[in-house]
N, C-alpha and C. Protein backbone atom coordinates (compact mmCIF):
# COMPACT_ATOMS: atom_id res chain seq x y z
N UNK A 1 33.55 13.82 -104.58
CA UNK A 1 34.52 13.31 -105.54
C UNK A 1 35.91 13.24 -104.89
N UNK A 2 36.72 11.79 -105.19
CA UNK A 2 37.85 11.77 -104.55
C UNK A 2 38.62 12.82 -105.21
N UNK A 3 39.76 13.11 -104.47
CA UNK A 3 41.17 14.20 -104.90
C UNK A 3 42.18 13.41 -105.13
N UNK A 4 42.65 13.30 -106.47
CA UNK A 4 44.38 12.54 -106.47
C UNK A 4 45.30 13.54 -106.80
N UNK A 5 46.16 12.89 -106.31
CA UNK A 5 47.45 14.38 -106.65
C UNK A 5 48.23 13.94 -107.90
N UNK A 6 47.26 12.78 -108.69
CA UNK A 6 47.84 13.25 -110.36
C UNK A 6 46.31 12.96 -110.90
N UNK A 7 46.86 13.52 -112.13
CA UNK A 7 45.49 13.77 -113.15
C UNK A 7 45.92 12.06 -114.08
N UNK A 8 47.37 12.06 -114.38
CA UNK A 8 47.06 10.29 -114.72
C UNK A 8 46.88 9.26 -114.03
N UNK A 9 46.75 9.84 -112.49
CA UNK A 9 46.66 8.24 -111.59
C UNK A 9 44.62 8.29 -111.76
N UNK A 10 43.91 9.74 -111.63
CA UNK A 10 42.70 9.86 -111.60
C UNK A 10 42.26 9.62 -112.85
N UNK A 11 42.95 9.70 -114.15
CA UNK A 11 42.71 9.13 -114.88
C UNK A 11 42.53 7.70 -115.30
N UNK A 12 43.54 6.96 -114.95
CA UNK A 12 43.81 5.58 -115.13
C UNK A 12 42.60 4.91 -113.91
N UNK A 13 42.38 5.39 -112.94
CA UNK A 13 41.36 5.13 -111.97
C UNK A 13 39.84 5.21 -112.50
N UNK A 14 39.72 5.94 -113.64
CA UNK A 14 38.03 5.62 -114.35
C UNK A 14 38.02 5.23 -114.95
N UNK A 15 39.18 4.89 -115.83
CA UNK A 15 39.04 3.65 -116.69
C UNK A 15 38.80 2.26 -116.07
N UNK A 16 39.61 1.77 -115.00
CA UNK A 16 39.22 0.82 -114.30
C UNK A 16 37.78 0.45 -113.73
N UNK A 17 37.52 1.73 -113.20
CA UNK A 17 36.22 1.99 -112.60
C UNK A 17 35.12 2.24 -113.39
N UNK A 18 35.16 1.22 -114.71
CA UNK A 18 34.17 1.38 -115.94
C UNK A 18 34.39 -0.08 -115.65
N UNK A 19 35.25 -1.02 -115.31
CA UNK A 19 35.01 -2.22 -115.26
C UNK A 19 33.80 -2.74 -114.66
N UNK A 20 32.75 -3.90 -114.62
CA UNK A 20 31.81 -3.94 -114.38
C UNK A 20 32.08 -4.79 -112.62
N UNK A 21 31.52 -4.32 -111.63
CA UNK A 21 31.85 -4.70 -110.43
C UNK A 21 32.83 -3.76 -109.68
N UNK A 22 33.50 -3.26 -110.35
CA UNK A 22 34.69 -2.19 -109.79
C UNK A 22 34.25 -1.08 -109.65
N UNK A 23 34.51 -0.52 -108.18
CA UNK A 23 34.41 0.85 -107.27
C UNK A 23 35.27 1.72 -107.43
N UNK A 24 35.40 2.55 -107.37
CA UNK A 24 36.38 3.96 -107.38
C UNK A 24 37.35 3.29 -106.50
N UNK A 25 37.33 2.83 -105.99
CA UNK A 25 38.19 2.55 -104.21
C UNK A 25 38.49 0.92 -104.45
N UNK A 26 38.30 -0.11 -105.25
CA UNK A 26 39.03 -0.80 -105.60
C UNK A 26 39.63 -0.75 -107.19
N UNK A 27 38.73 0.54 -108.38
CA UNK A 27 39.65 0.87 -109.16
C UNK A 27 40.97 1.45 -108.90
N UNK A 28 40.97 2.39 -107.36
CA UNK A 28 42.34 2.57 -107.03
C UNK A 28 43.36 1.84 -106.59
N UNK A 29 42.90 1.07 -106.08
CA UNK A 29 43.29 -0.22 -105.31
C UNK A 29 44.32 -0.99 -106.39
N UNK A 30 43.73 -1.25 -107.84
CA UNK A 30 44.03 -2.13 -109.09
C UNK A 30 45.51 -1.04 -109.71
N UNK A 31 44.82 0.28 -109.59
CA UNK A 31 46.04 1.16 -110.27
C UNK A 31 47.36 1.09 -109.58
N UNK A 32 47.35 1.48 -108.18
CA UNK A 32 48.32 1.64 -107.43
C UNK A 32 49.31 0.12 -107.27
N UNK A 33 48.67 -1.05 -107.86
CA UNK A 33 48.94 -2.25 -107.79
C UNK A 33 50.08 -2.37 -108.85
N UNK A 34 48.69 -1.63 -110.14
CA UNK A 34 50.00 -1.80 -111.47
C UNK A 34 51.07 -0.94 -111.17
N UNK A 35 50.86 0.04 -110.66
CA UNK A 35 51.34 1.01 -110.11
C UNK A 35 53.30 0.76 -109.64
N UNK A 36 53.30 -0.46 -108.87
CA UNK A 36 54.55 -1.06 -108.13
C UNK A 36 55.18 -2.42 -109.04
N UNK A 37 54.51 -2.90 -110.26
CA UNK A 37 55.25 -3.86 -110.40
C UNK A 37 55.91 -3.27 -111.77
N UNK A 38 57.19 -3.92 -112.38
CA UNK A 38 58.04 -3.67 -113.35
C UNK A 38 57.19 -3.52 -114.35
N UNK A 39 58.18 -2.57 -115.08
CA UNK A 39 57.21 -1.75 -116.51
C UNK A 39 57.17 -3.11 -117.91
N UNK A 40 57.71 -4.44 -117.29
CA UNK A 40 57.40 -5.36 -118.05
C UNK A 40 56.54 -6.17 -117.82
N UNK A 41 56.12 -6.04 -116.53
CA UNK A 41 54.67 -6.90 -116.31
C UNK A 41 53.37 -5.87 -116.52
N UNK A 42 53.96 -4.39 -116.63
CA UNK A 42 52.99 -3.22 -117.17
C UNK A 42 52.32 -3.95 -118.67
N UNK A 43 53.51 -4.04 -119.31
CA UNK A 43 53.58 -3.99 -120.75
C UNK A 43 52.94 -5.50 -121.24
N UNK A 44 53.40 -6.18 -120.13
CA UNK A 44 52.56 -7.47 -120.71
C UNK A 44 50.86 -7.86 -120.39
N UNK A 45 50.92 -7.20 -119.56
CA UNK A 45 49.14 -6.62 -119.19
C UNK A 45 48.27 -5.97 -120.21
N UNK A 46 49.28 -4.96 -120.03
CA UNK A 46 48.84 -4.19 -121.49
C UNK A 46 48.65 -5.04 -122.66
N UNK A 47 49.96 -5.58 -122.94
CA UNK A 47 49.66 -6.34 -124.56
C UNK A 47 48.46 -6.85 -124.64
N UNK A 48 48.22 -8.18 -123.42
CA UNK A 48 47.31 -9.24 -123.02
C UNK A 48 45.79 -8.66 -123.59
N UNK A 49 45.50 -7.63 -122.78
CA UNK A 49 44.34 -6.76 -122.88
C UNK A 49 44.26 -6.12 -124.47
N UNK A 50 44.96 -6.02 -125.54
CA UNK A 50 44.77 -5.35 -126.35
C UNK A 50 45.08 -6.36 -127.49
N UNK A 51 45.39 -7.59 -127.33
CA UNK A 51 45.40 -8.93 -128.15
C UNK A 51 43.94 -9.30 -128.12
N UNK A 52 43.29 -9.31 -127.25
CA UNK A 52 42.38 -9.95 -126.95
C UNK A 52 41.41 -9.07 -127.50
N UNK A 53 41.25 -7.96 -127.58
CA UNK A 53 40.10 -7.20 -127.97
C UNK A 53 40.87 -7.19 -129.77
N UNK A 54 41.97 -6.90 -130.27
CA UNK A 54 42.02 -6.99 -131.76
C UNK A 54 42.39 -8.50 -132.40
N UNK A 55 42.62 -9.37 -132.16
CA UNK A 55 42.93 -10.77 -132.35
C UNK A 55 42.05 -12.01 -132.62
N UNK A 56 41.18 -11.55 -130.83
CA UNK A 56 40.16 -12.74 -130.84
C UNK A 56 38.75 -13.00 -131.79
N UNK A 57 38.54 -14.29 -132.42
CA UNK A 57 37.42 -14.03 -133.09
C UNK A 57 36.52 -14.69 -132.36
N UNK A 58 35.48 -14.85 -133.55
CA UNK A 58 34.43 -15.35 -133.22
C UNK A 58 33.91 -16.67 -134.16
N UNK A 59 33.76 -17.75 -133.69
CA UNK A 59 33.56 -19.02 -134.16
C UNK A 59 31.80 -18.69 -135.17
N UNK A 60 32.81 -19.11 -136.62
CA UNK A 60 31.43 -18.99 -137.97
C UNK A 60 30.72 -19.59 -137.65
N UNK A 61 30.53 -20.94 -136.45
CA UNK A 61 30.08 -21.96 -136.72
C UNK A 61 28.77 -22.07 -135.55
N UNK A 62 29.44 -21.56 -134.29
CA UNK A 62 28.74 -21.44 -133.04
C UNK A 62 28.56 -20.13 -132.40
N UNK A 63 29.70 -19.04 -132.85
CA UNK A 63 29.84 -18.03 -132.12
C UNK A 63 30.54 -17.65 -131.18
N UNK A 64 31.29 -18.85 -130.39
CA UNK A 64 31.87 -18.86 -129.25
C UNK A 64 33.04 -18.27 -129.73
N UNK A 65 33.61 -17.16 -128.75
CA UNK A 65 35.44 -16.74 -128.66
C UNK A 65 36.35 -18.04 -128.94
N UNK A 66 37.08 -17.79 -130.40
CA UNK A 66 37.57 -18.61 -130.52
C UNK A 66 39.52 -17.29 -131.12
N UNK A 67 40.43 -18.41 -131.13
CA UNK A 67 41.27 -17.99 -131.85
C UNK A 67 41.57 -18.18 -133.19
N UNK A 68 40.46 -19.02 -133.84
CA UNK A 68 40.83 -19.20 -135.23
C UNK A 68 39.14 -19.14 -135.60
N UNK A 69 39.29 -19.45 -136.83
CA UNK A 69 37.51 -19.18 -137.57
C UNK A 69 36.95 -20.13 -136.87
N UNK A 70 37.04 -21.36 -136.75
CA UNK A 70 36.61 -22.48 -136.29
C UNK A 70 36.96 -23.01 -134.85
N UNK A 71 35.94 -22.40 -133.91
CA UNK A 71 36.58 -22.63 -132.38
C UNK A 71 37.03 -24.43 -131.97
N UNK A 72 37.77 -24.46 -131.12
CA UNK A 72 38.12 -25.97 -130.98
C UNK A 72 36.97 -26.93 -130.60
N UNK A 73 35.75 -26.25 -130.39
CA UNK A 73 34.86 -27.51 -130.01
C UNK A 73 34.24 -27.82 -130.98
N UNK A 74 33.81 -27.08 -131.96
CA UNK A 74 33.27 -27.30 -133.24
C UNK A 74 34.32 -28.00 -134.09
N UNK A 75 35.46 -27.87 -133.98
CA UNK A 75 36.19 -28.59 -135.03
C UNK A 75 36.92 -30.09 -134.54
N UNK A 76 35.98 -30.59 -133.04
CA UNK A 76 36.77 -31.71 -132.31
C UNK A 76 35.93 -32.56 -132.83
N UNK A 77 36.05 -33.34 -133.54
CA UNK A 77 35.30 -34.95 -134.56
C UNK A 77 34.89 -35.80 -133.61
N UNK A 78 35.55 -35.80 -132.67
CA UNK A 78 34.81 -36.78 -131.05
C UNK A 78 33.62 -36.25 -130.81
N UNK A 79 33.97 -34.55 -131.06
CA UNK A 79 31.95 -34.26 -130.65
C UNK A 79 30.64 -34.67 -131.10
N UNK A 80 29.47 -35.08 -130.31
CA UNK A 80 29.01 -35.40 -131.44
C UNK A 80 27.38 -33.97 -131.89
N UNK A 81 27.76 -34.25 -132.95
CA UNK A 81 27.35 -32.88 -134.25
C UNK A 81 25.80 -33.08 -134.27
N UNK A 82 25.30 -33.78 -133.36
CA UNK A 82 23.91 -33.80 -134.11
C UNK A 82 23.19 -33.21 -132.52
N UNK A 83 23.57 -33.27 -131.74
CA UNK A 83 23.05 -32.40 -130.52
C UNK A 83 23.94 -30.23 -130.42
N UNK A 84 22.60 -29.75 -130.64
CA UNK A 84 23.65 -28.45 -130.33
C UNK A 84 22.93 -27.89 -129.16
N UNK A 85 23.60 -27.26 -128.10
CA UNK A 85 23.09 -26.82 -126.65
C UNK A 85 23.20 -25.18 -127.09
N UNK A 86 21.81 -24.33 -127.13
CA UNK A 86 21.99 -23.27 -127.20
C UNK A 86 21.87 -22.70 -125.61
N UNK A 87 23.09 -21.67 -125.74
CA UNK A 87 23.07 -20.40 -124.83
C UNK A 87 23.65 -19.18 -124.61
N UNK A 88 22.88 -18.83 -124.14
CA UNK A 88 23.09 -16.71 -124.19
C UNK A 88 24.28 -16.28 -124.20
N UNK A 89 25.33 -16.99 -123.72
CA UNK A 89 26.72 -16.27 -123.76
C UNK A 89 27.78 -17.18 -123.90
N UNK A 90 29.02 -16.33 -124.25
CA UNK A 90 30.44 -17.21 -123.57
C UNK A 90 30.31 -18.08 -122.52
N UNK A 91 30.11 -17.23 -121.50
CA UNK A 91 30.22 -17.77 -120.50
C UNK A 91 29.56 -18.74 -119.86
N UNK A 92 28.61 -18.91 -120.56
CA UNK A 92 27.33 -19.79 -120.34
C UNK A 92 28.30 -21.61 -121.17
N UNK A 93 28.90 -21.45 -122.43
CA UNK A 93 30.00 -22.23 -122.66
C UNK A 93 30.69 -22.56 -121.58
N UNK A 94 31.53 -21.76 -121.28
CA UNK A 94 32.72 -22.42 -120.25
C UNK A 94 32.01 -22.97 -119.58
N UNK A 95 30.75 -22.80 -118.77
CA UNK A 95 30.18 -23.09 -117.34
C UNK A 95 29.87 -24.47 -117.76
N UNK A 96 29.03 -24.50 -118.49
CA UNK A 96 28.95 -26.29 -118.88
C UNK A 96 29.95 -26.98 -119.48
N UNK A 97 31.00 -26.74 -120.34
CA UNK A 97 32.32 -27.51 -120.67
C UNK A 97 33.13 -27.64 -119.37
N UNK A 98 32.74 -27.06 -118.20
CA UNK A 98 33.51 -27.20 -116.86
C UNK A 98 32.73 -28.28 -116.08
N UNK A 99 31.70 -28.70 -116.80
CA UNK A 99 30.96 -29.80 -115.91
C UNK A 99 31.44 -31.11 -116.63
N UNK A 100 32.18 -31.17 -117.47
CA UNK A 100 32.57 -32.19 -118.24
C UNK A 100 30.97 -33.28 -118.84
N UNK A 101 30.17 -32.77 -118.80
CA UNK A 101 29.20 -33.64 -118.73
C UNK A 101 28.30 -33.43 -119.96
N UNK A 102 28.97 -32.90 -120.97
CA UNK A 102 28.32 -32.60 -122.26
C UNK A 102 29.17 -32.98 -123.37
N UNK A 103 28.75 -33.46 -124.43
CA UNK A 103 29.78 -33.85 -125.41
C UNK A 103 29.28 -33.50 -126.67
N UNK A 104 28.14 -32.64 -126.98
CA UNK A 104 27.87 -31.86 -128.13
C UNK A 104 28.37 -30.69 -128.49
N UNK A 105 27.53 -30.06 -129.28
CA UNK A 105 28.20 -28.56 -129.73
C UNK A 105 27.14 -27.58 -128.84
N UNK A 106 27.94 -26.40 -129.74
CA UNK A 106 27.13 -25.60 -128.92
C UNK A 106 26.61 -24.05 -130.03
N UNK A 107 25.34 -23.48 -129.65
CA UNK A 107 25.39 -22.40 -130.11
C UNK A 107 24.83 -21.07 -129.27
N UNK A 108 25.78 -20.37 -129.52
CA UNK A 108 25.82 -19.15 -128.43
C UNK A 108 25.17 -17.80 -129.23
N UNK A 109 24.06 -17.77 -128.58
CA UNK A 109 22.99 -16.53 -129.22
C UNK A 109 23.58 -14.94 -129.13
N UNK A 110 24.31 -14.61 -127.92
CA UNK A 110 24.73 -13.68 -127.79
C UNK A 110 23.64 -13.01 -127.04
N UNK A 111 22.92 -13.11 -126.34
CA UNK A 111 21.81 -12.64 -125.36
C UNK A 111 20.79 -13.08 -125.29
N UNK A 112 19.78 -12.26 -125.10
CA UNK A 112 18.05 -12.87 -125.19
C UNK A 112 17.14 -11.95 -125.55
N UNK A 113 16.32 -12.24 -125.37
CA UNK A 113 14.77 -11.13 -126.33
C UNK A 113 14.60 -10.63 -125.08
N UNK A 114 14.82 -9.28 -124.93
CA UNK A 114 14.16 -8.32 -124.36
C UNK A 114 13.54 -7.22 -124.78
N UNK A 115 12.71 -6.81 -124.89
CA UNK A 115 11.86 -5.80 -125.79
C UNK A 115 12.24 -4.10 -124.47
N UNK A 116 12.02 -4.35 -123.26
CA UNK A 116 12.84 -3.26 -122.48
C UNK A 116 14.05 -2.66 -123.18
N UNK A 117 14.86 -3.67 -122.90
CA UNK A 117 16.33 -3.38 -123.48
C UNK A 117 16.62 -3.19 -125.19
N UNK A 118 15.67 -3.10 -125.57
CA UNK A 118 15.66 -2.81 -127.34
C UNK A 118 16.66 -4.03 -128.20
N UNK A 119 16.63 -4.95 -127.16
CA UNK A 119 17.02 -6.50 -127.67
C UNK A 119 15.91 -6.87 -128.49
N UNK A 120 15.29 -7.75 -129.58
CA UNK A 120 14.64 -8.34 -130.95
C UNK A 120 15.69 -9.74 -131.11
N UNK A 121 14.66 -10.50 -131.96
CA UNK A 121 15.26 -11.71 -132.53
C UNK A 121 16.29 -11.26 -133.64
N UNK A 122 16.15 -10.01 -134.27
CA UNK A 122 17.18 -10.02 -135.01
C UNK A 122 18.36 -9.54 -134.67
N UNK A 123 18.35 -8.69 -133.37
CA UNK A 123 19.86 -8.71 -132.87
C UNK A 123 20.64 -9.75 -132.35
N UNK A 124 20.51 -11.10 -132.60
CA UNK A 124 20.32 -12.18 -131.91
C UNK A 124 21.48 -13.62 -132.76
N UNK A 125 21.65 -14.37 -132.70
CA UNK A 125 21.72 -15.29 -133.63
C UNK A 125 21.04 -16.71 -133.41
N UNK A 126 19.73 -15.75 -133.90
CA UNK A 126 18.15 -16.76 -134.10
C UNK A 126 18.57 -17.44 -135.56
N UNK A 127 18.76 -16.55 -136.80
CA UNK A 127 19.00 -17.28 -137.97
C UNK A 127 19.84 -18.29 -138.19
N UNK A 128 21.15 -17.88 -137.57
CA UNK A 128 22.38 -18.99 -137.72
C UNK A 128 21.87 -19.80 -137.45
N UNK A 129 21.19 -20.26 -136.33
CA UNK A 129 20.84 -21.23 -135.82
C UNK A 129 20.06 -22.49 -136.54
N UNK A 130 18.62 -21.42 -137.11
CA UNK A 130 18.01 -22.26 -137.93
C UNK A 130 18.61 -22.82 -139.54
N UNK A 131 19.73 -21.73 -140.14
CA UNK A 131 20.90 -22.50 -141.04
C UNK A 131 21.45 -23.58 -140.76
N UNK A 132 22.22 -23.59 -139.52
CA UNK A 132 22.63 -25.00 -139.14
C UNK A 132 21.39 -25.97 -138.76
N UNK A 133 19.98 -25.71 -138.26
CA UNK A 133 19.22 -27.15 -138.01
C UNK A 133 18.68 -27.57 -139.89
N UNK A 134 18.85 -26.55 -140.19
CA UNK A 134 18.21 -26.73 -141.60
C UNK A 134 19.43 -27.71 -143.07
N UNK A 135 20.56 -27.90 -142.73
CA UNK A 135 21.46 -28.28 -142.81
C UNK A 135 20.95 -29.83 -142.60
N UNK A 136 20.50 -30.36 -141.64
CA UNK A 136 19.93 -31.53 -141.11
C UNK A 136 20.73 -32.95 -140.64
N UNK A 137 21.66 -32.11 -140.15
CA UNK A 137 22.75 -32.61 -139.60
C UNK A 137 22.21 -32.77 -137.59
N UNK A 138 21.71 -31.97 -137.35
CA UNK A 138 20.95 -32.21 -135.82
C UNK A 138 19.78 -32.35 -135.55
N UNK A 139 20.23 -33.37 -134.84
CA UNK A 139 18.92 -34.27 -134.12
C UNK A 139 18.22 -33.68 -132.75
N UNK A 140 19.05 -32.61 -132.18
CA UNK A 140 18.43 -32.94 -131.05
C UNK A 140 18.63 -30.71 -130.62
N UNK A 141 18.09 -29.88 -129.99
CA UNK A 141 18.47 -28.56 -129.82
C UNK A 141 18.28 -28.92 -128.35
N UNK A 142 19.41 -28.46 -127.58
CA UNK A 142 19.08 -28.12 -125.99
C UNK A 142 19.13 -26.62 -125.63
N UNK A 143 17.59 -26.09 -125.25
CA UNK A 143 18.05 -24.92 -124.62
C UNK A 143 17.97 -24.60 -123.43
N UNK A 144 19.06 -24.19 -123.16
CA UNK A 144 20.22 -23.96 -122.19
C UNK A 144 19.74 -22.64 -121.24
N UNK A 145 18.98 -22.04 -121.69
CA UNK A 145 18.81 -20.41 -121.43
C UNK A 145 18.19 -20.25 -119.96
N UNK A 146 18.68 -18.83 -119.61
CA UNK A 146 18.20 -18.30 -117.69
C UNK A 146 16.83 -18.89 -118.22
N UNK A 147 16.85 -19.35 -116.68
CA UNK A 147 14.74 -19.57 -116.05
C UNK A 147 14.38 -18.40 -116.43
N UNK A 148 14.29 -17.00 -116.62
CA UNK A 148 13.67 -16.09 -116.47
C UNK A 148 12.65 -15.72 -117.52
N UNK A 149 12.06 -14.16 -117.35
CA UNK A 149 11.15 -14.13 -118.10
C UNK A 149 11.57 -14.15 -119.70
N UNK A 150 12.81 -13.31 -119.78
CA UNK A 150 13.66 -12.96 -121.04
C UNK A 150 14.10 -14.07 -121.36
N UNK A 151 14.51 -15.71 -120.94
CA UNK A 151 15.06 -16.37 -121.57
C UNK A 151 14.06 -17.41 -121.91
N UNK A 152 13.23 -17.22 -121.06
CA UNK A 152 11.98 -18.38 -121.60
C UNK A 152 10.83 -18.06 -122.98
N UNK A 153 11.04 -16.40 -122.54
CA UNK A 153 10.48 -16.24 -124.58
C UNK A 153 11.26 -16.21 -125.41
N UNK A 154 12.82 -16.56 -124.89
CA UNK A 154 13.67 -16.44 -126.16
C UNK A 154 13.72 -18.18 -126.44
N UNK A 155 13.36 -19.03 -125.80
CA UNK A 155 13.45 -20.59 -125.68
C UNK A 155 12.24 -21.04 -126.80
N UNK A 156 11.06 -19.87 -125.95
CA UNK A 156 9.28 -20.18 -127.11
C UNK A 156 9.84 -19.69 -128.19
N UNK A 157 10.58 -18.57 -128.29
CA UNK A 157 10.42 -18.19 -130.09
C UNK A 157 11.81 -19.10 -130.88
N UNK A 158 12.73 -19.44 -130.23
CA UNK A 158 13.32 -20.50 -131.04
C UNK A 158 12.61 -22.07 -130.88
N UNK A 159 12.00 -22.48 -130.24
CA UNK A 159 11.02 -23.38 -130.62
C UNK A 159 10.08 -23.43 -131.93
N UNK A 160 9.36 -21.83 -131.61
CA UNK A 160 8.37 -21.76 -133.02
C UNK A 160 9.66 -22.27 -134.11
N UNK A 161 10.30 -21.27 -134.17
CA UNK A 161 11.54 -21.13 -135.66
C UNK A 161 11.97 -22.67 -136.25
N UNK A 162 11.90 -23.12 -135.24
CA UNK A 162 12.62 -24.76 -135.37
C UNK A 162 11.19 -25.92 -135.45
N UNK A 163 10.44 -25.49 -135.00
CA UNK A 163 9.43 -26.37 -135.08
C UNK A 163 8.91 -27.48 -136.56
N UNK A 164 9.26 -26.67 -137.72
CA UNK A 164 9.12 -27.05 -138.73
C UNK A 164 10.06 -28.48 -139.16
N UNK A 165 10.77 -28.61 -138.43
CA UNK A 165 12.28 -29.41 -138.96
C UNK A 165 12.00 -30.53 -138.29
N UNK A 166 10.99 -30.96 -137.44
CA UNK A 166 10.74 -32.45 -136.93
C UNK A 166 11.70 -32.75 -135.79
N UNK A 167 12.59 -32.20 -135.23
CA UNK A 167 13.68 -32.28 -134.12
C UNK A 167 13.02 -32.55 -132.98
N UNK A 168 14.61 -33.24 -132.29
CA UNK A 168 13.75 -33.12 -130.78
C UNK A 168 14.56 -32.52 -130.15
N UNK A 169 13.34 -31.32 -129.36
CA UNK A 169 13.63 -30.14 -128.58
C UNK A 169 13.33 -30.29 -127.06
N UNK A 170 14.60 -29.80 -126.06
CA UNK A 170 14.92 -30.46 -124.80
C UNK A 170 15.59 -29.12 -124.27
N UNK A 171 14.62 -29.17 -122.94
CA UNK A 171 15.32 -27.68 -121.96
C UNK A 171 16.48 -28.57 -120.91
N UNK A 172 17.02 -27.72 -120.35
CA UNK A 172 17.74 -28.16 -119.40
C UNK A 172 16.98 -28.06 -118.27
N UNK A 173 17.11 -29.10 -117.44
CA UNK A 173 16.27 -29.40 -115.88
C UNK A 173 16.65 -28.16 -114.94
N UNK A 174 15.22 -27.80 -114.54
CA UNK A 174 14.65 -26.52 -113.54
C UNK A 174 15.55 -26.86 -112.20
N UNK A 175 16.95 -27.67 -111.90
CA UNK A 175 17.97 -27.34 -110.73
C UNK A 175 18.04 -26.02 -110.53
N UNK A 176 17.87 -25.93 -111.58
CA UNK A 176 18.44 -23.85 -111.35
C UNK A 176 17.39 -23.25 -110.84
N UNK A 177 17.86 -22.30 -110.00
CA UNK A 177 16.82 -21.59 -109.12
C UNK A 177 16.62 -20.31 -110.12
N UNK A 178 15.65 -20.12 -110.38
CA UNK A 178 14.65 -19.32 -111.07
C UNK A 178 15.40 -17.48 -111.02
N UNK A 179 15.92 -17.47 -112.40
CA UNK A 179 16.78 -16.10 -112.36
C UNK A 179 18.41 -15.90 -112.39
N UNK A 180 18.86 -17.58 -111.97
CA UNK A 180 19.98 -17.46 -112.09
C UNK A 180 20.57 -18.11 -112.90
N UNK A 181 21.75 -17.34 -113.59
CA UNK A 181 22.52 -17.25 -114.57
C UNK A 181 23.63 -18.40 -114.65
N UNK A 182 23.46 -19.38 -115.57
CA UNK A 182 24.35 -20.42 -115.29
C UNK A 182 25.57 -20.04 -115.56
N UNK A 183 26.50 -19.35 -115.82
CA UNK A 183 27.89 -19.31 -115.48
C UNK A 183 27.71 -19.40 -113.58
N UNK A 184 27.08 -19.03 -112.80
CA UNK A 184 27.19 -19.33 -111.36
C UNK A 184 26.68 -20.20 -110.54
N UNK A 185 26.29 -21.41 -111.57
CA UNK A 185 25.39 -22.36 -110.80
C UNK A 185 26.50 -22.98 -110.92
N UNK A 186 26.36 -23.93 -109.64
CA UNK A 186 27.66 -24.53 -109.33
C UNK A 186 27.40 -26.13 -110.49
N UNK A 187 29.34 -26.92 -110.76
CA UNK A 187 28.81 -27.68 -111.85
C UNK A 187 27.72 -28.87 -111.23
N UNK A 188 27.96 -29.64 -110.67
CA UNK A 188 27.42 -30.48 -110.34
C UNK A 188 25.81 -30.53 -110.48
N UNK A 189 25.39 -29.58 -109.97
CA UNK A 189 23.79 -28.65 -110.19
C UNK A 189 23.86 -28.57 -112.02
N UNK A 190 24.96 -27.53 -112.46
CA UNK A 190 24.85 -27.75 -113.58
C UNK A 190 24.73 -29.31 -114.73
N UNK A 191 25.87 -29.94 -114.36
CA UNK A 191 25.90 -31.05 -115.19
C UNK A 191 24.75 -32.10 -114.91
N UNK A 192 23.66 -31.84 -113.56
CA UNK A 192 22.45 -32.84 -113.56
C UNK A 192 21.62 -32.19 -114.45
N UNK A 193 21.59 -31.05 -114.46
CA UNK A 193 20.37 -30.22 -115.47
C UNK A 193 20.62 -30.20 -116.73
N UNK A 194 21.84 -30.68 -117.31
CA UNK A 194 21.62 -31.15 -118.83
C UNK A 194 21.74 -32.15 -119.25
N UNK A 195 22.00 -33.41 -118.18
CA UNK A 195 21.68 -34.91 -118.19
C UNK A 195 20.57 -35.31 -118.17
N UNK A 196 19.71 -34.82 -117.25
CA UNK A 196 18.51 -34.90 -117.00
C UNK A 196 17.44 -33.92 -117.72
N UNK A 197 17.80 -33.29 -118.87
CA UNK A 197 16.80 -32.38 -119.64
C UNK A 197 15.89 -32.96 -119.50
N UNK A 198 14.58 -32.41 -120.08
CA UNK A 198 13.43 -32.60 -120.60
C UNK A 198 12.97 -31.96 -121.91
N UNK A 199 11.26 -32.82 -122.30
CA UNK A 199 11.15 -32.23 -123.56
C UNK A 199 10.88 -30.78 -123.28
N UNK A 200 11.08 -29.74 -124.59
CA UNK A 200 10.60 -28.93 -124.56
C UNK A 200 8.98 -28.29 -124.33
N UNK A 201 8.54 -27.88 -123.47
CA UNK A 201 7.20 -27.33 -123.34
C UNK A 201 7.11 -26.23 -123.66
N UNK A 202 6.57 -25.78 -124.96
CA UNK A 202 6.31 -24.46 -125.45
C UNK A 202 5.33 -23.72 -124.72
């Protein structure tokens, strides 16, 4: 165990070092950083970080981090409303709105079915989902979800759920190498794999 010669610098150092990716030795690295600049770029760090966790919501509509009830992509009338691209996260949003190559909505599940991880369809937002296809306003569900084992039974069991509603159901094209997480597939890779979907194969 490292030695600091304060108990708030070793303090402020595990909080950092709870960040996900961050080492003891670049949580120190981050402290000693805040460490040297003015107690107003302290304070505005600070604020930043503590706006964001009491402020930010969550879109009624899709789920996505939004600042108001109604995130801006759901409430842009250019979109069009009858295609919704489901996927597992935020970030899975940004990654394809950065490919410019999508012009529907979107709905963000908030993970996937893992029965390991004591993940279920009902920790999930499997229902929202089928509220809005049931609505009958969309024509078309793209899912968006990892190649993997966890996202491809979460793809079959929102298939079953939706199956009833006559839609047409469309994965995004296998570019992606098997396991990886589209916030890191680069766009170009990304934006051919939801141009080029296919039907869904349950």
């Amino acid at each position: 165990m490292d030695k600091y010669p304060s108990a708030l610098l070793e303090k402020a150092v595990s909080e950092f070092a709870k960040l996900p990716g961050v080492g003891r030795k670049t949580a120190l690295r981050l402290v000693l950083f805040m460490l040297k600049r003015s107690e107003n770029e302290v304070d505005a760090f600070s604020e930043a970080i503590l706006r964001v966790k009491q402020d930010i919501k969550y879109c009624k509509v899709c789920h996505n981090i939004s600042d108001t009830d109604v995130c801006p992509i759901c409430g842009d009338k250019r979109r069009d409303g009858s295609v919704v691209c489901v996927v597992e996260n935020v970030q899975d949003v940004m990654a394809i709105e950065n490919t410019q190559q999508f012009r529907g909505l979107y709905h963000v599940l908030g993970g996937v079915i893992s029965p390991m991880d004591g993940v279920g369809p009902g920790d999930l937002e499997i229902d929202s989902l089928v509220d809005r296809v049931a609505e009958g306003q969309i024509k078309e569900v793209i899912l968006a979800l990892s190649s993997t084992m966890e996202g491809d039974t979460t793809s079959f069991y929102i298939s079953r759920k939706l199956s009833s509603f006559g839609i047409k159901m469309s994965a995004i094209a296998r570019g992606i190498s098997v396991g990886n997480e589209l916030e890191y597939t680069d766009e170009v890779t990304l934006g051919r794999s939801i141009l080029n979907r296919t039907p869904f194969q349950g």
